[in-house]
Protein backbone atom coordinates (compact mmCIF):
# COMPACT_ATOMS: atom_id res chain seq x y z
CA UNK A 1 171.74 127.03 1.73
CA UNK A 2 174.04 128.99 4.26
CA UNK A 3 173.99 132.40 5.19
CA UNK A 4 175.65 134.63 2.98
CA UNK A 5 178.74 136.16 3.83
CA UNK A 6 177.24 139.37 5.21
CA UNK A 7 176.73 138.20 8.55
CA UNK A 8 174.49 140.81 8.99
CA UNK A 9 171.72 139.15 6.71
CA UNK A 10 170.03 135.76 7.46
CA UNK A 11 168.65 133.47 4.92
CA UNK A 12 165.51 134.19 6.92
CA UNK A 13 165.83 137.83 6.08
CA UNK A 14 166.81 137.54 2.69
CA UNK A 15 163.47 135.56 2.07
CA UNK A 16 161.37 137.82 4.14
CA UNK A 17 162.33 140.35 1.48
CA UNK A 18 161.74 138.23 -1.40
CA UNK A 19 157.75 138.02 0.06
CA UNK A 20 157.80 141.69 0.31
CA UNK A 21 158.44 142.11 -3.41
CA UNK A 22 156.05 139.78 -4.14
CA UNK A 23 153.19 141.12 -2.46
CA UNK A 24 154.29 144.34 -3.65
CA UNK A 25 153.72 143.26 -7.11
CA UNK A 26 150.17 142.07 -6.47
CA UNK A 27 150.73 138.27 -5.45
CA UNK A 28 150.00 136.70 -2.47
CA UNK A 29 153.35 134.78 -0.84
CA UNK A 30 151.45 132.51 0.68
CA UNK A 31 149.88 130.69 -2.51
CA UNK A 32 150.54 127.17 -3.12
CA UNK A 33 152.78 128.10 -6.16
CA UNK A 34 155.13 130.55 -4.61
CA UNK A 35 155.35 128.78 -1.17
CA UNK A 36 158.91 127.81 -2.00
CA UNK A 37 159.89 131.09 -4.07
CA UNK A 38 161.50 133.02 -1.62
CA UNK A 39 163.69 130.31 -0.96
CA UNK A 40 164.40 129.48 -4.10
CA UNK A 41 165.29 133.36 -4.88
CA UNK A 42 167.56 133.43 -2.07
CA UNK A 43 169.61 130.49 -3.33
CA UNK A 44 169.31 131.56 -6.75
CA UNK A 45 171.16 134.94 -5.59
CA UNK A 46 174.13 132.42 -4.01
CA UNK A 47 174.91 131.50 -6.78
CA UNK A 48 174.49 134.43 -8.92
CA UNK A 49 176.81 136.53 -6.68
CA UNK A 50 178.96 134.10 -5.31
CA UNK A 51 182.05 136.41 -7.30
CA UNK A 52 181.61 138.26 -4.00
CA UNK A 53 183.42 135.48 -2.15
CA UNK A 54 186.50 135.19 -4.53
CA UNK A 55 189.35 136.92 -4.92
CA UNK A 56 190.96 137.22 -8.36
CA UNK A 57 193.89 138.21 -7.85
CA UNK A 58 194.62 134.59 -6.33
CA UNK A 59 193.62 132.73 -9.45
CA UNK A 60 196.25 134.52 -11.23
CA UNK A 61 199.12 133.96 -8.40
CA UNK A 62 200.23 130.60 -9.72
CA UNK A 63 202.15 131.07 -13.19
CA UNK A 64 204.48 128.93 -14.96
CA UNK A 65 207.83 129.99 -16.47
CA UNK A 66 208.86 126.37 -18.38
CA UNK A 67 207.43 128.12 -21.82
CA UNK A 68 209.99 127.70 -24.12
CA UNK A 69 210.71 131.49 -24.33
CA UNK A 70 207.30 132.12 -25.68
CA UNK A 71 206.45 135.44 -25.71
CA UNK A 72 203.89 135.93 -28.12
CA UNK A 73 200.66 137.35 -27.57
CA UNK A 74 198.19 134.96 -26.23
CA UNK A 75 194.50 135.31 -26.55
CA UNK A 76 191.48 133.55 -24.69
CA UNK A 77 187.78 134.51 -26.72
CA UNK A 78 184.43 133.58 -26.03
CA UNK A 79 184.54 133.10 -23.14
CA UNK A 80 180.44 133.57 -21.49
CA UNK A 81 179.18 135.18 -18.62
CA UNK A 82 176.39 135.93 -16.87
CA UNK A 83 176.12 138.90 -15.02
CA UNK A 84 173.69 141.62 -13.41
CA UNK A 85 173.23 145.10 -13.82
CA UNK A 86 173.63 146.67 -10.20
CA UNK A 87 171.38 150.03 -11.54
CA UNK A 88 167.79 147.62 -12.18
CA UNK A 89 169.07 143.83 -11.28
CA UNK A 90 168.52 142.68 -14.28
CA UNK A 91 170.97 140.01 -16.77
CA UNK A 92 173.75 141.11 -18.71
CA UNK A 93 174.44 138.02 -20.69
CA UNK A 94 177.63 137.99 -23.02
CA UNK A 95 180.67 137.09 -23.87
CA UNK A 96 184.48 138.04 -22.78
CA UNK A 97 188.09 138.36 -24.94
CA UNK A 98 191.28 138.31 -23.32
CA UNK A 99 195.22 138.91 -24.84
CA UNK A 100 197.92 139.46 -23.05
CA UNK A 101 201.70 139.21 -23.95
CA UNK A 102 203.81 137.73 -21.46
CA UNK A 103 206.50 139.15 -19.50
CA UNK A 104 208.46 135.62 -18.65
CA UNK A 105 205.43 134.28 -16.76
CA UNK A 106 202.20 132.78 -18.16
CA UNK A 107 198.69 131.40 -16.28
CA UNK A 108 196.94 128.87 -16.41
CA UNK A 109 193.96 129.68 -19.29
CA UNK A 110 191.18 128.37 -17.32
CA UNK A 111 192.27 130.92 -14.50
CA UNK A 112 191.68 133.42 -16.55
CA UNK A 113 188.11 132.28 -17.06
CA UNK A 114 187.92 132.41 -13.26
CA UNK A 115 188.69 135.87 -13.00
CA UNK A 116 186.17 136.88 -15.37
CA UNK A 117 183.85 134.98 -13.25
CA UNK A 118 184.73 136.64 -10.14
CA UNK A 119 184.12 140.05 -11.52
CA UNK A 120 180.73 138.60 -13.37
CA UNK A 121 179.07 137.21 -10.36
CA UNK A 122 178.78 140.65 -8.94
CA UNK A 123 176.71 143.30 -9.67
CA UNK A 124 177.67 145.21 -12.29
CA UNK A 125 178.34 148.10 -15.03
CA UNK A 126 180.06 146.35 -18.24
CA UNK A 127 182.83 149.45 -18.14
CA UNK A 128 183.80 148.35 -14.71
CA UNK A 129 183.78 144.98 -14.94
CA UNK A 130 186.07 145.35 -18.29
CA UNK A 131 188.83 147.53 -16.58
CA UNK A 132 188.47 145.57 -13.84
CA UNK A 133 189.52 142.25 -15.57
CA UNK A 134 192.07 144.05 -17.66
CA UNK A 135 193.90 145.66 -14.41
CA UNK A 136 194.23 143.10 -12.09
CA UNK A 137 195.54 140.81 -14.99
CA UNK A 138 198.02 144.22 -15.73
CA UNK A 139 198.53 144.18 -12.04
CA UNK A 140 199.10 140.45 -11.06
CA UNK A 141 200.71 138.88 -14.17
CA UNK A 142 202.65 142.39 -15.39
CA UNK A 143 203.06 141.55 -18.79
CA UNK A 144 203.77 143.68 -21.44
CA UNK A 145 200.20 144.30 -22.24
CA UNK A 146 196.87 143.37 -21.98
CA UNK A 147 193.66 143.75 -23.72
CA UNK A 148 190.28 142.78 -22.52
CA UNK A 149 187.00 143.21 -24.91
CA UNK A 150 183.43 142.67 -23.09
CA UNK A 151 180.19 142.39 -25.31
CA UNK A 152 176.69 142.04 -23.10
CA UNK A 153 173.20 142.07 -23.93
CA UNK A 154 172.07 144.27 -21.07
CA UNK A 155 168.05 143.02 -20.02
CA UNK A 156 167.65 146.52 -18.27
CA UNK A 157 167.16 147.60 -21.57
CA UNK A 158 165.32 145.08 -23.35
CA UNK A 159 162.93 143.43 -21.29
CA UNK A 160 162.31 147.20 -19.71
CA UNK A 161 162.36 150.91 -20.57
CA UNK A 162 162.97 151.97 -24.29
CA UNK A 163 162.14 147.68 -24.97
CA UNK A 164 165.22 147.30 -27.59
CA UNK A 165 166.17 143.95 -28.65
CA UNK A 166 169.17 142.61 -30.45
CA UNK A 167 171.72 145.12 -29.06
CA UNK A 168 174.88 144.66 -27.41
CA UNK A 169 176.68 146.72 -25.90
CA UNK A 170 180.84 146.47 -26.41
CA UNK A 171 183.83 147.94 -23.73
CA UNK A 172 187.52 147.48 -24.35
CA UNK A 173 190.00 148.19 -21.76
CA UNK A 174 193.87 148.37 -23.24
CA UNK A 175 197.11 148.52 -20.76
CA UNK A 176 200.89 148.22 -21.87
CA UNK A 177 201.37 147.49 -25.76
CA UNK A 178 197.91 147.10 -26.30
CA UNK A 179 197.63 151.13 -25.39
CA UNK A 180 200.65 152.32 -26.58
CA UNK A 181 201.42 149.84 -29.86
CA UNK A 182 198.63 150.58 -32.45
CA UNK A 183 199.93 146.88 -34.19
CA UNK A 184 199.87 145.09 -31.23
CA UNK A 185 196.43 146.56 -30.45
CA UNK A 186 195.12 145.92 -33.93
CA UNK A 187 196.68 142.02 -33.93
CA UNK A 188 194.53 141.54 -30.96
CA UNK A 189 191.37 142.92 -32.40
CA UNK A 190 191.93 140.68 -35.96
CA UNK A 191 191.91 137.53 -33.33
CA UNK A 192 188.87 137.75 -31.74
CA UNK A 193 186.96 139.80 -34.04
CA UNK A 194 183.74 141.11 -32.56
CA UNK A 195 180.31 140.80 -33.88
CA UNK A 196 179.09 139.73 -36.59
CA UNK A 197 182.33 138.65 -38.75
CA UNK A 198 183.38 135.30 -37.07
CA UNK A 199 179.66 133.30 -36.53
């Protein structure tokens, strides 16, 4: 694997550090089954945080006007991530809802995927990473509204601390007629229905 984009950090580096935690812990780098563990971290983490090397704001710039004067609201749900928690490093594993009404333009849905993605493959606090999505969609596409609902498992808190399993944690973030139009808010919310009442 390359360097990562922080040219200040070398792959070399990045696994020194992983040995470091590990003798920390009580292990000893050098035995035969964590030989290739530092290494394996270090790619592990490419791919984890590669969001820091996209920009989402491009995966919305191509739209597409040829709709047939649609301008309904249109809703993407379920769609997973994987994320970490930037406070311990630890998964948040879950599941994103998008809506938005268009304003003349729409995008591509599997762009919108992408910029959940982006923001995922970071590390992260679910509130952030929920008005994120919502605002550079707002920002980028300006439609008439947009609503974005984030639900997460956070590991910080299961696998750690208070050791609570089977909670997830749920964010909304509402611009335009999602904020201001209780109707339009509420159409959104009977289309992806969180929780329990859709599985």
């Amino acid at each position: 694997m390359a360097d990562s984009k922080n040219p200040s950090v070398t792959q070399a580096q990045a696994e020194e550090a992983v040995r470091t935690l590990l003798r920390w812990a009580g292990e000893d780098p050098a035995r035969e089954g964590l030989l290739d563990t530092p290494r394996r971290v270090a790619e592990a983490y490419g791919d984890w945080f590669k969001g820091y090397q996209d920009d989402p704001r491009e995966y919305l710039a191509r739209t597409f006007e040829e709709v047939a004067g649609y301008d309904e609201m249109i809703v993407l749900r379920d769609i997973e991530y994987e994320s970490h928690c930037e406070h311990h490093m630890a998964p948040i594993i879950g599941r994103v809802h998008v809506g938005y009404v268009p304003n003349g333009r729409v995008v591509g849905i599997s762009k919108l995927a992408r910029v959940v993605e982006a923001y995922a493959r970071r590390f992260q606090v679910q509130e952030k990473m929920t008005a994120q999505i919502a605002d550079v969609i707002q920002d980028v596409l300006q439609p008439l509204g947009v609503g974005v609902v984030v639900e997460g498992s956070h590991e910080c808190m299961t696998t750690r601390g208070i050791h609570k399993r089977g909670v997830s944690m749920v964010t909304s973030r509402m611009r335009g007629s999602f904020h201001d139009d209780a109707r339009t808010r509420a159409e959104f919310l009977r289309f992806i229905e969180v929780g329990h009442a859709r599985r």
